[in-house]
N, C-alpha and C. Protein backbone atom coordinates (compact mmCIF):
# COMPACT_ATOMS: atom_id res chain seq x y z
N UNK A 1 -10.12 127.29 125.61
CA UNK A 1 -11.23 128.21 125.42
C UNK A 1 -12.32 127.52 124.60
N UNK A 2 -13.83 127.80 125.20
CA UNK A 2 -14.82 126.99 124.24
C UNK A 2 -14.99 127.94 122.52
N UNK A 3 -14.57 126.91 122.07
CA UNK A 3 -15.24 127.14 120.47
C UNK A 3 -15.66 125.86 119.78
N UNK A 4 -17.03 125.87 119.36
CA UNK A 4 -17.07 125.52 118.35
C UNK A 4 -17.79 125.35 117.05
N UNK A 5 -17.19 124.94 115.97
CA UNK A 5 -17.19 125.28 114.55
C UNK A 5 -18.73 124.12 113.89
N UNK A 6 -20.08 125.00 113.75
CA UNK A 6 -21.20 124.48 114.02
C UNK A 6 -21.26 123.98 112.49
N UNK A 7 -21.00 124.66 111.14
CA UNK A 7 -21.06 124.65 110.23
C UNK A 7 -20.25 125.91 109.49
N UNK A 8 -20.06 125.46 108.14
CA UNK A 8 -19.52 126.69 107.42
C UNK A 8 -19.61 128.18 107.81
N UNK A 9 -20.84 128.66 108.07
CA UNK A 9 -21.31 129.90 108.36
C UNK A 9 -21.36 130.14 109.69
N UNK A 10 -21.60 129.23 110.87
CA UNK A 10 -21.72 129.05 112.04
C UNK A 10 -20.67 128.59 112.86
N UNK A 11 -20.39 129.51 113.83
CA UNK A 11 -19.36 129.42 115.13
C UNK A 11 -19.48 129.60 116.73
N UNK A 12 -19.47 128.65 117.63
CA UNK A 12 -19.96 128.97 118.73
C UNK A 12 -18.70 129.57 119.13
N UNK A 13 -18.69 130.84 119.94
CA UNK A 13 -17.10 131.04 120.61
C UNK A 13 -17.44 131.87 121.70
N UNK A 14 -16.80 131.34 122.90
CA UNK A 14 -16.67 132.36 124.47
C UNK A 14 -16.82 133.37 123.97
N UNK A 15 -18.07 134.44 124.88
CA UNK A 15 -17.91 135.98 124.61
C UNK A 15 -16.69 136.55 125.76
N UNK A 16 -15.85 137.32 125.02
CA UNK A 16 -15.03 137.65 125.46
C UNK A 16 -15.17 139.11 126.03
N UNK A 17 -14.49 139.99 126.62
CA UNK A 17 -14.32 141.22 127.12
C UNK A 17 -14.56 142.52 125.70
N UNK A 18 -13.94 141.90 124.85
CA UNK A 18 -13.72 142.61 123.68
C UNK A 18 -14.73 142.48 122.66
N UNK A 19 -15.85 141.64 123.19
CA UNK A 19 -17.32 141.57 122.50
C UNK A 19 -18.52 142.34 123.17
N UNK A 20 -18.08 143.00 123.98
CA UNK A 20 -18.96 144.43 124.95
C UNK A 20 -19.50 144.93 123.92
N UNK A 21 -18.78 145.72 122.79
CA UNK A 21 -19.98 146.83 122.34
C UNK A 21 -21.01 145.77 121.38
N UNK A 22 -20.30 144.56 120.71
CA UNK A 22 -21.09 144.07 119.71
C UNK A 22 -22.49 143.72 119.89
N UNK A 23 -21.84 142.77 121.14
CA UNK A 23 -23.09 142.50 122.63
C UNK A 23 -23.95 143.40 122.59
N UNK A 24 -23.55 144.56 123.14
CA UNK A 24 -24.55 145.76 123.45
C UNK A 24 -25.56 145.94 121.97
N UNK A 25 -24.96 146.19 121.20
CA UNK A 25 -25.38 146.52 119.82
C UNK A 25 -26.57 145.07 119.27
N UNK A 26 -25.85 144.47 119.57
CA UNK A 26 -27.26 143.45 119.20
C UNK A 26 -28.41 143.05 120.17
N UNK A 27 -28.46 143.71 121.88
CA UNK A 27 -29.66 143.95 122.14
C UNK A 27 -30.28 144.80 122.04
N UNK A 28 -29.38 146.18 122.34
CA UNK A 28 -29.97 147.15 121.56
C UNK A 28 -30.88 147.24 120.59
N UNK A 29 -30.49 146.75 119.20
CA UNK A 29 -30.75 146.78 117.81
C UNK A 29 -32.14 145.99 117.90
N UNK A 30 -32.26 144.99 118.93
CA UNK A 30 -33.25 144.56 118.91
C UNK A 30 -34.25 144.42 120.00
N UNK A 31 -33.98 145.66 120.61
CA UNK A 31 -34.94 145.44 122.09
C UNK A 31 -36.36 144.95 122.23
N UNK A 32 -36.88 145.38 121.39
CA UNK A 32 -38.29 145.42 121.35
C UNK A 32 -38.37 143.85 120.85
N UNK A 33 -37.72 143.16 120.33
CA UNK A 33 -37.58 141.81 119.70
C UNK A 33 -37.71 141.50 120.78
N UNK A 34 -36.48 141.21 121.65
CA UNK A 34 -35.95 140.40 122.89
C UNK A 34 -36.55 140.66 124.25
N UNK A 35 -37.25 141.89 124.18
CA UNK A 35 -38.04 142.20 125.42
C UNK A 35 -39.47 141.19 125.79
N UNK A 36 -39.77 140.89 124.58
CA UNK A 36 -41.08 140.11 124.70
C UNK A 36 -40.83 138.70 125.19
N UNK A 37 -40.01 138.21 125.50
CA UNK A 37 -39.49 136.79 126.43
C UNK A 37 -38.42 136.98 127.38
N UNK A 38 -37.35 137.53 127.20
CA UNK A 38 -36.61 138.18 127.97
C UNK A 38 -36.24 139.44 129.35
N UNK A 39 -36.02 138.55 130.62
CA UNK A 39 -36.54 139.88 131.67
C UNK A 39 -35.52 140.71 131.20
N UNK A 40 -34.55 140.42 131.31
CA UNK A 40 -33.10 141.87 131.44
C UNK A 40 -33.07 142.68 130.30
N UNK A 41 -33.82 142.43 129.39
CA UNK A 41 -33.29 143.49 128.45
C UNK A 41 -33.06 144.95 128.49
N UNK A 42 -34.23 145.65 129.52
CA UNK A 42 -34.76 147.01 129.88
C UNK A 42 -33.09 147.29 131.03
N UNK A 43 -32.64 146.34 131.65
CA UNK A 43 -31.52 146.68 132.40
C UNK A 43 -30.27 146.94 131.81
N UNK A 44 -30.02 146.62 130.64
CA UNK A 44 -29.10 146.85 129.83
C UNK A 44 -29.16 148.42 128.75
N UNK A 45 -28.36 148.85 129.64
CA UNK A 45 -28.23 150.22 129.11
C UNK A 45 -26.93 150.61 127.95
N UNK A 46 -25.55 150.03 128.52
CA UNK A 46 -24.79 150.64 127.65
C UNK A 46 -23.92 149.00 127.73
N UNK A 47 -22.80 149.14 127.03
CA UNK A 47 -21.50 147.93 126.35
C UNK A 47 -21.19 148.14 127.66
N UNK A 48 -20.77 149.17 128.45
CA UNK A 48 -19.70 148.78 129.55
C UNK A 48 -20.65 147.95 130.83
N UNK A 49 -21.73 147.71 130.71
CA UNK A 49 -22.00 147.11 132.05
C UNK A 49 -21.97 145.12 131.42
N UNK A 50 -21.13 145.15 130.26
CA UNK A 50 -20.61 143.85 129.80
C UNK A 50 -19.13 143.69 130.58
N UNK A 51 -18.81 145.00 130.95
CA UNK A 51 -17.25 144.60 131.44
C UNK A 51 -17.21 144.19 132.91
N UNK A 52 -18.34 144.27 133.21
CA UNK A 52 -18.40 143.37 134.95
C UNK A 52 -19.45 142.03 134.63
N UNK A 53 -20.59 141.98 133.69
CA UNK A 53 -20.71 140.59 133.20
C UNK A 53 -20.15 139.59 132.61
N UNK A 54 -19.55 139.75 131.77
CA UNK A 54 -18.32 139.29 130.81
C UNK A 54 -17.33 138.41 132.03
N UNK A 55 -16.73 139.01 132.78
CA UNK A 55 -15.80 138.42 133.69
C UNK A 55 -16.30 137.45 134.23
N UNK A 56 -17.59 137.25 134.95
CA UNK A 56 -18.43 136.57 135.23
C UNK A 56 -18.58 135.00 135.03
N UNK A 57 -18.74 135.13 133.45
CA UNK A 57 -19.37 134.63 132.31
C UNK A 57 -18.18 133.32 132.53
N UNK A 58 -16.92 134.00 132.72
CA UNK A 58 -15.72 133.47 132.19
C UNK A 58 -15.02 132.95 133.23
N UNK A 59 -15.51 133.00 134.72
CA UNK A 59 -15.07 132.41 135.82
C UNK A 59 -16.25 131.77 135.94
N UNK A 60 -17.44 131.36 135.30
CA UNK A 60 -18.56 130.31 135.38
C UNK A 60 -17.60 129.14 134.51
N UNK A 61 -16.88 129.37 133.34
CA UNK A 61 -16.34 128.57 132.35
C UNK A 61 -15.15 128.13 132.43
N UNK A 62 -13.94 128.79 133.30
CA UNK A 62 -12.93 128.58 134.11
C UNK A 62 -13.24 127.60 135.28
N UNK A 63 -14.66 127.72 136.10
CA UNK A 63 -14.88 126.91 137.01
C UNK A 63 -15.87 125.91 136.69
N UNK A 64 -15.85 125.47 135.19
CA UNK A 64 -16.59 123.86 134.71
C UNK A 64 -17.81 124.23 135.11
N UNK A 65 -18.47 125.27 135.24
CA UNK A 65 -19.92 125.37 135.22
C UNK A 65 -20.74 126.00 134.72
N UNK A 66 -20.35 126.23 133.03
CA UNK A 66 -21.32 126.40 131.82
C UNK A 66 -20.29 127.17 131.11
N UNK A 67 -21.09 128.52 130.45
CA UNK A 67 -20.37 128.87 129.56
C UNK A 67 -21.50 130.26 128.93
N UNK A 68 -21.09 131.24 128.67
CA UNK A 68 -21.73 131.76 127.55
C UNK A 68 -21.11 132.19 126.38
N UNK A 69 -21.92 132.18 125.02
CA UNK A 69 -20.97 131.55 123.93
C UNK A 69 -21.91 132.72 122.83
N UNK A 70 -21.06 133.37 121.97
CA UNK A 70 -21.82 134.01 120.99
C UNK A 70 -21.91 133.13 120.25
N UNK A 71 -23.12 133.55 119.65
CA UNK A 71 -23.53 132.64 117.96
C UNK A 71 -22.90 133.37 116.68
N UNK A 72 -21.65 133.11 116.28
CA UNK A 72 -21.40 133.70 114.78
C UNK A 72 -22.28 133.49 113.48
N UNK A 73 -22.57 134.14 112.87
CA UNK A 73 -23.16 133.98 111.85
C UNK A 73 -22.39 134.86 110.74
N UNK A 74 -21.71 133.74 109.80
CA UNK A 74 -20.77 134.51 108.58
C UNK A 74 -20.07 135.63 109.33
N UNK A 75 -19.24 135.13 110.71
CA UNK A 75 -18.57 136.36 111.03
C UNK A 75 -19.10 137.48 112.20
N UNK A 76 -20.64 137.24 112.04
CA UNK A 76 -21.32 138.26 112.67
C UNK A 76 -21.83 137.90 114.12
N UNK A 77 -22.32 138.34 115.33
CA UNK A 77 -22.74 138.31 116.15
C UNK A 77 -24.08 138.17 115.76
N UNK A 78 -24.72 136.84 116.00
CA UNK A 78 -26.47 136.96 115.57
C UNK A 78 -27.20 136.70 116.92
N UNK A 79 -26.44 135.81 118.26
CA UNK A 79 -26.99 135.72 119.09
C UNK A 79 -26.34 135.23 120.03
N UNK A 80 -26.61 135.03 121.21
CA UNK A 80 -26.17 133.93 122.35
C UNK A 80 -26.96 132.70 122.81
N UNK A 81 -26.03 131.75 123.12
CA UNK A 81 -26.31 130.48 123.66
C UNK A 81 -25.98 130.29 125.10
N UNK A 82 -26.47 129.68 126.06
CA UNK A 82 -25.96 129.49 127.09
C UNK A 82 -26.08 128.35 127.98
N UNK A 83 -24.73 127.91 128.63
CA UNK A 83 -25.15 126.34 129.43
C UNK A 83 -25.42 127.16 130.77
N UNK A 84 -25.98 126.67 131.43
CA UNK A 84 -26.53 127.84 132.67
C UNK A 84 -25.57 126.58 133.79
N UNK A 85 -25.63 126.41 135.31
CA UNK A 85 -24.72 125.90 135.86
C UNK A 85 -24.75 124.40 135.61
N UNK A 86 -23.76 124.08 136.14
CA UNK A 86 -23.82 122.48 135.79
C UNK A 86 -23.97 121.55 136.97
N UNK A 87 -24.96 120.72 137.29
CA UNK A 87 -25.13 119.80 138.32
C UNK A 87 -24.43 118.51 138.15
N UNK A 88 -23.48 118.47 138.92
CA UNK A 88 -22.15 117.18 138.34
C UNK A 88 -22.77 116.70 138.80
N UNK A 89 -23.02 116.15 140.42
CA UNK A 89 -23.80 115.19 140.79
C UNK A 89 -24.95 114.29 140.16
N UNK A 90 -25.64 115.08 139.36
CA UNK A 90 -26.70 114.83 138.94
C UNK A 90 -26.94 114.47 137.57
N UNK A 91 -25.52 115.08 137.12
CA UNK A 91 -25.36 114.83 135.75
C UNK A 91 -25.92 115.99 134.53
N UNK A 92 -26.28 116.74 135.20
CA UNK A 92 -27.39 117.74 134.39
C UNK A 92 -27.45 119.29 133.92
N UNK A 93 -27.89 119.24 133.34
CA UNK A 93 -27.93 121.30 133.05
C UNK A 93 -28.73 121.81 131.87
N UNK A 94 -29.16 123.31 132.04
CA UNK A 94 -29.85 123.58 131.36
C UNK A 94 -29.25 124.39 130.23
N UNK A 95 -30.20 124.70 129.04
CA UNK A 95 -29.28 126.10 128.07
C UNK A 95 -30.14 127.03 128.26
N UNK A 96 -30.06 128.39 127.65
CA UNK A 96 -30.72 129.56 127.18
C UNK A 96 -30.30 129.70 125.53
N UNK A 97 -31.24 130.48 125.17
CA UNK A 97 -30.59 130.85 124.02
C UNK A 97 -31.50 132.18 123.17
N UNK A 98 -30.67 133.13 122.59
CA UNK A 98 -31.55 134.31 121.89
C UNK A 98 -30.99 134.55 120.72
N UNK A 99 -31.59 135.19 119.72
CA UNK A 99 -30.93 135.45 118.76
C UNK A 99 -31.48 136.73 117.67
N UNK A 100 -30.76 137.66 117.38
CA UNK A 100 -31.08 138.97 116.49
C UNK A 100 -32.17 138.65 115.80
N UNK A 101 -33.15 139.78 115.39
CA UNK A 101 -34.38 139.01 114.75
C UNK A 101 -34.17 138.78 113.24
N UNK A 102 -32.62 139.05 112.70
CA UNK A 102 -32.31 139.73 111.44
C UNK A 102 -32.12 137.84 111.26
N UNK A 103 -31.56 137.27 111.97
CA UNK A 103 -31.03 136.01 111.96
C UNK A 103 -31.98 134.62 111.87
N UNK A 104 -33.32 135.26 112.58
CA UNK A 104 -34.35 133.64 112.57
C UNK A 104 -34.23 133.56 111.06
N UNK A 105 -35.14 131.98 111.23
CA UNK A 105 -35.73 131.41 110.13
C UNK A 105 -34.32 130.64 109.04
N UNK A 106 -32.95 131.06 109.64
CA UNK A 106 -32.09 130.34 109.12
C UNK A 106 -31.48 128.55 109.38
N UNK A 107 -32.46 128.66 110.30
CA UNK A 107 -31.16 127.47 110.72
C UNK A 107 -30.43 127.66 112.22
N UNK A 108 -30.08 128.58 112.54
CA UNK A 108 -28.65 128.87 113.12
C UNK A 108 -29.08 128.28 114.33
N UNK A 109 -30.37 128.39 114.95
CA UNK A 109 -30.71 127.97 116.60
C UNK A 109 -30.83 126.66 116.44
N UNK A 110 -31.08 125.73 115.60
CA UNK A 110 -31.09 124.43 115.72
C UNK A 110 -30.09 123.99 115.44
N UNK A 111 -29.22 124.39 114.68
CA UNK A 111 -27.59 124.17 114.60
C UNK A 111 -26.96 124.20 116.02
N UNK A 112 -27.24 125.42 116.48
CA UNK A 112 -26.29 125.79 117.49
C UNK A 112 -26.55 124.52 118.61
N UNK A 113 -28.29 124.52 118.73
CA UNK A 113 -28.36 124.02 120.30
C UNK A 113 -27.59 122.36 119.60
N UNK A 114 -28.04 121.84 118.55
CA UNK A 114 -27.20 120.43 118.22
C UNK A 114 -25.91 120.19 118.64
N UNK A 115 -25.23 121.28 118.55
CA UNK A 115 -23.76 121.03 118.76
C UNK A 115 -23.11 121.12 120.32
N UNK A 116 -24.54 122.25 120.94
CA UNK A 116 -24.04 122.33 122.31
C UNK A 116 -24.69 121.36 123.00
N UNK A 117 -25.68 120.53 122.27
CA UNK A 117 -26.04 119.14 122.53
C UNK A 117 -24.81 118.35 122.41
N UNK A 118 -24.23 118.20 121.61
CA UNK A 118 -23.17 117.04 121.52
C UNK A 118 -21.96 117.23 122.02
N UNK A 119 -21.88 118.39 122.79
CA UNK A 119 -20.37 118.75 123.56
C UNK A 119 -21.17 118.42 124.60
N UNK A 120 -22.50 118.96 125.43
CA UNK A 120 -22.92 118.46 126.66
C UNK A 120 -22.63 116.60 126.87
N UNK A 121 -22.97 116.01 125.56
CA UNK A 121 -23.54 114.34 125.79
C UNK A 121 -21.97 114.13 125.78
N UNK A 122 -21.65 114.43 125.07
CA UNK A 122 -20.20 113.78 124.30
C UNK A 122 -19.20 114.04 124.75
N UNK A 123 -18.77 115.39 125.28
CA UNK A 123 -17.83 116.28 126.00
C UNK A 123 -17.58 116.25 127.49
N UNK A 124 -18.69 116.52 127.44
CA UNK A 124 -19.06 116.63 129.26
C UNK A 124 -19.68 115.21 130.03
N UNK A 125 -20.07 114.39 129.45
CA UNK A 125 -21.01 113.71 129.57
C UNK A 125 -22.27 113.88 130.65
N UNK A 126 -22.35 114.82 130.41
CA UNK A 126 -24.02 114.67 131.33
C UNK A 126 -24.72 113.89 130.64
N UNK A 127 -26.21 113.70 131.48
CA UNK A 127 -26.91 112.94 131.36
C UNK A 127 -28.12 113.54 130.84
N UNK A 128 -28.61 114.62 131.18
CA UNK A 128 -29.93 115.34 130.66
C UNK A 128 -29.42 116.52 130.70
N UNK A 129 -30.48 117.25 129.82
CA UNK A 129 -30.07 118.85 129.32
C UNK A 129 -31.45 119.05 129.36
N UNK A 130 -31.75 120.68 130.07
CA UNK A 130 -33.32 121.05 129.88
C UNK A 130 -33.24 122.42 129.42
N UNK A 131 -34.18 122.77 128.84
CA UNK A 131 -34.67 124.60 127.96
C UNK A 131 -36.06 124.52 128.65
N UNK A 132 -35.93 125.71 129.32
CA UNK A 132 -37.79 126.45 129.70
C UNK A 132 -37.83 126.90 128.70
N UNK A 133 -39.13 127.20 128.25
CA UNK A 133 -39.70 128.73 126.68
C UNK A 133 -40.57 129.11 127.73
N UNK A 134 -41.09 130.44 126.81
CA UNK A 134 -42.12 131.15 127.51
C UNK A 134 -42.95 130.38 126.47
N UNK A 135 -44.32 130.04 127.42
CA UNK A 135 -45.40 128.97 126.66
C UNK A 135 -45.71 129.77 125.43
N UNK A 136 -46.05 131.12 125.34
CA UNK A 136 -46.23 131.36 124.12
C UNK A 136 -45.71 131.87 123.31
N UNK A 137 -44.00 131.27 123.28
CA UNK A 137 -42.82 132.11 122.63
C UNK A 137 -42.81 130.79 121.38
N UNK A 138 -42.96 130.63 120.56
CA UNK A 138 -43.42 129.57 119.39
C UNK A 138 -42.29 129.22 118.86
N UNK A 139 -40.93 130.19 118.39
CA UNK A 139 -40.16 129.84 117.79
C UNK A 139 -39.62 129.42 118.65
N UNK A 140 -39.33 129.64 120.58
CA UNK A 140 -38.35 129.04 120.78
C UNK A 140 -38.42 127.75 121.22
N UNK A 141 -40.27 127.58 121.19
CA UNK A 141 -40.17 126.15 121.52
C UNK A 141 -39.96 125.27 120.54
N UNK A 142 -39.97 125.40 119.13
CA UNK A 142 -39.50 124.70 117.95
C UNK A 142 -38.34 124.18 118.27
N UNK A 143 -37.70 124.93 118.85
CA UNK A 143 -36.23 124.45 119.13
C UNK A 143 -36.01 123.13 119.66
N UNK A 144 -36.54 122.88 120.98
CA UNK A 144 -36.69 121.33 121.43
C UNK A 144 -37.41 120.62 120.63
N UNK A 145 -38.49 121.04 120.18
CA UNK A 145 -39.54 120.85 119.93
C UNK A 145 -39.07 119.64 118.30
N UNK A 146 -38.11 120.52 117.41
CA UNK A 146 -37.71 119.66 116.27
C UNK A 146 -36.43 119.06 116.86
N UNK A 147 -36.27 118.98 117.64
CA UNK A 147 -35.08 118.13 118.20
C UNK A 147 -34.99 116.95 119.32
N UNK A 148 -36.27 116.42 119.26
CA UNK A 148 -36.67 115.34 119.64
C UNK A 148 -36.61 115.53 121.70
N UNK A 149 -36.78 116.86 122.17
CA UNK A 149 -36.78 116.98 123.37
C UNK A 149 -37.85 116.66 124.01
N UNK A 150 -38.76 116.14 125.09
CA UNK A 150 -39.77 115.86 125.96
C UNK A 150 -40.38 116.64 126.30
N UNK A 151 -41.58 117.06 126.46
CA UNK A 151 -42.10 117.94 127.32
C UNK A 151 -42.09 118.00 128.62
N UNK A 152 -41.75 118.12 129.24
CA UNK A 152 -41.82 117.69 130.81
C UNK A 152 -42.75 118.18 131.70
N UNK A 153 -43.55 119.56 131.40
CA UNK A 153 -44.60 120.44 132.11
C UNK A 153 -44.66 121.72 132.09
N UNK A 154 -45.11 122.28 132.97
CA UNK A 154 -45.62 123.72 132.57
C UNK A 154 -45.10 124.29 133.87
N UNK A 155 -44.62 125.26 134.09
CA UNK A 155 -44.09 126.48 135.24
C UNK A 155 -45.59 127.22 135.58
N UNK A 156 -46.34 127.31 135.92
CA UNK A 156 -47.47 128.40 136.16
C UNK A 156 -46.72 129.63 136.69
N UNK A 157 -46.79 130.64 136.18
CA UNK A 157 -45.77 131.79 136.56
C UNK A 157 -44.58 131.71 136.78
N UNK A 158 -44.11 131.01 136.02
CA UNK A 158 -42.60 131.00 136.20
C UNK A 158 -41.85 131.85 136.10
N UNK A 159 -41.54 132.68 135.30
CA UNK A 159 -40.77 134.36 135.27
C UNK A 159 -41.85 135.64 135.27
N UNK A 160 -41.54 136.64 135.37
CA UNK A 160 -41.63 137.71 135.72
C UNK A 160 -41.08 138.47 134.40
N UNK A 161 -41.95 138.51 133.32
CA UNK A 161 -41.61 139.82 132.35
C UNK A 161 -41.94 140.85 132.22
N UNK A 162 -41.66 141.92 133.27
CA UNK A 162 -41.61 143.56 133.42
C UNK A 162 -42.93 143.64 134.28
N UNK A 163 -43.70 143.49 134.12
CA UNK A 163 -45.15 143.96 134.51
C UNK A 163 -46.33 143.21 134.85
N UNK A 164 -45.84 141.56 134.25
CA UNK A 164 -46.91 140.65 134.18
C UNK A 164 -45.94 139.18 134.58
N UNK A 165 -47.01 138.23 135.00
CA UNK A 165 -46.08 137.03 135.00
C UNK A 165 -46.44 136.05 133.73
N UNK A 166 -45.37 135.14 133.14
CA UNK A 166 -45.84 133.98 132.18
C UNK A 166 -45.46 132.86 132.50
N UNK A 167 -45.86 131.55 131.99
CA UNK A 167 -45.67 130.29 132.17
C UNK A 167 -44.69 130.11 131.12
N UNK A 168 -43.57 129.04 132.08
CA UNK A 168 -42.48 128.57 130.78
C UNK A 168 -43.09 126.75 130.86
N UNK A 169 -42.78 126.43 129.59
CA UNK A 169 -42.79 125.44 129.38
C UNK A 169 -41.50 124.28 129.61
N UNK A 170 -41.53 123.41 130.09
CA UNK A 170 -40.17 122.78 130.32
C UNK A 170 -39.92 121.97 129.42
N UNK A 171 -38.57 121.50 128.64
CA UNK A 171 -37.86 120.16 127.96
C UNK A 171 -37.14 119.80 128.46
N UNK A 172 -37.11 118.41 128.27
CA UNK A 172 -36.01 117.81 128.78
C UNK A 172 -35.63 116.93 127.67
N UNK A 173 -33.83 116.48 127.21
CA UNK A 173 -33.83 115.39 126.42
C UNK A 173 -32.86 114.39 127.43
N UNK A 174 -32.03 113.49 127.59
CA UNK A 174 -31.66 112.35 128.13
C UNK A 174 -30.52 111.95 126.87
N UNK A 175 -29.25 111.87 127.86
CA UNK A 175 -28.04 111.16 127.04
C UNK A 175 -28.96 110.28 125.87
N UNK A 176 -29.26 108.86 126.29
CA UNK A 176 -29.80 107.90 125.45
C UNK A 176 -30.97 108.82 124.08
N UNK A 177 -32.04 109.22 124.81
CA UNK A 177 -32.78 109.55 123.33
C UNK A 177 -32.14 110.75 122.93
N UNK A 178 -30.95 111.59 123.16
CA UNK A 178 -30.07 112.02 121.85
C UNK A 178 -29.49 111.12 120.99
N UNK A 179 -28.90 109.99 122.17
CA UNK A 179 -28.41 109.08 121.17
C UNK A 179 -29.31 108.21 119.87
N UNK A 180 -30.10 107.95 120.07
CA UNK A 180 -31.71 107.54 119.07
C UNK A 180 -31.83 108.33 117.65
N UNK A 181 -31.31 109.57 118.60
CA UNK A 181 -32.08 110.60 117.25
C UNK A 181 -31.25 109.98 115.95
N UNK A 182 -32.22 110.26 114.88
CA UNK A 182 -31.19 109.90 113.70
C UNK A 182 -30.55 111.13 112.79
N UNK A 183 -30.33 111.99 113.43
CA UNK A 183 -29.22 112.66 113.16
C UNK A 183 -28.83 113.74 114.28
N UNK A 184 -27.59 113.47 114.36
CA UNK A 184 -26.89 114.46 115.42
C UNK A 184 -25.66 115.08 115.61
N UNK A 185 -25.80 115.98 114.14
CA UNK A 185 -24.14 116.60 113.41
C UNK A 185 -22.80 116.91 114.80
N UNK A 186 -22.16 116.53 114.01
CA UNK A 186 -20.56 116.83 114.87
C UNK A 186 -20.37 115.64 116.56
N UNK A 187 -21.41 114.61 116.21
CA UNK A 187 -20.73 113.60 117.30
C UNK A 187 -19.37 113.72 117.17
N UNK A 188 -19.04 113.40 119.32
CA UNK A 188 -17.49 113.22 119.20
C UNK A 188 -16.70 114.36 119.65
């Protein structure tokens, strides 16, 4: 089962069946947060429509082609991470990632994506890893952004959020310039 242990306070671990209501409860709690980059949020009504996603989730991760992983924080559900499918051939794959608004400004998203950086390079060995943002979602492009990722270009309408379309921005980083970076907690 995927876990892993990002730092003291921080834990990546498979969302399981039995993380439905928490799940629910932390988009809930923060809809209006997560709606502003996020299409599905408005589709998510109650915990139980986690018990036909959830299964999902876990025959993507049973069948070596990603994973979705809560973000612990001291215990708590602060967000999700996600490897979206995996292109063996190619070597490649992308993440997602969101997180409670109670939770920015700590740390925890650059922790997290580091580590699911170094199970992708190190674990899996792919070769490149890419994150879209919505161009004018700021914190989440920090994310690549302090982690030495590439720009690669711009989506002109790339998703569809409720009513309007936005441009995502693309990253890309490459086995080698992770390897460069001069720091890259939990190699191995």
């Amino acid at each position: 089962m995927f876990k892993l242990k990002v730092d003291h306070d921080i834990e990546l671990r498979l969302l399981q069946l039995q993380d439905s209501l928490q799940l629910f409860q932390l988009v809930d709690n923060n809809r209006e947060h997560l709606r502003q980059w996020l299409p599905w949020v408005d589709n998510i009504y109650s915990s139980l429509q986690f018990h036909t996603i959830i299964p999902s989730w876990l025959k993507q991760y049973a069948d070596h082609n990603g994973f979705h992983a809560g973000i612990r924080y001291k215990k708590k559900l602060a967000g999700v991470i996600s490897l979206h499918s995996i292109d063996w051939y190619n070597k490649q794959t992308s993440i997602g990632y969101y997180l409670g608004e109670g939770f920015e400004g700590k740390g925890i998203m650059t922790k997290s994506v580091q580590a699911v950086l170094n199970y992708v390079f190190f674990h899996l060995h792919l070769h490149r890893l890419e994150v879209r943002c919505g161009e004018f979602n700021m914190k989440s492009r920090a994310i690549p952004e302090r982690l030495g990722f590439k720009r690669e270009g711009l989506i002109r309408d790339g998703e569809f959020l409720y009513d309007h379309y936005h441009d995502l921005v693309v990253y890309g980083i490459l086995y080698n310039e992770w390897l460069q970076q001069k720091e890259y907690p939990l190699k191995g």
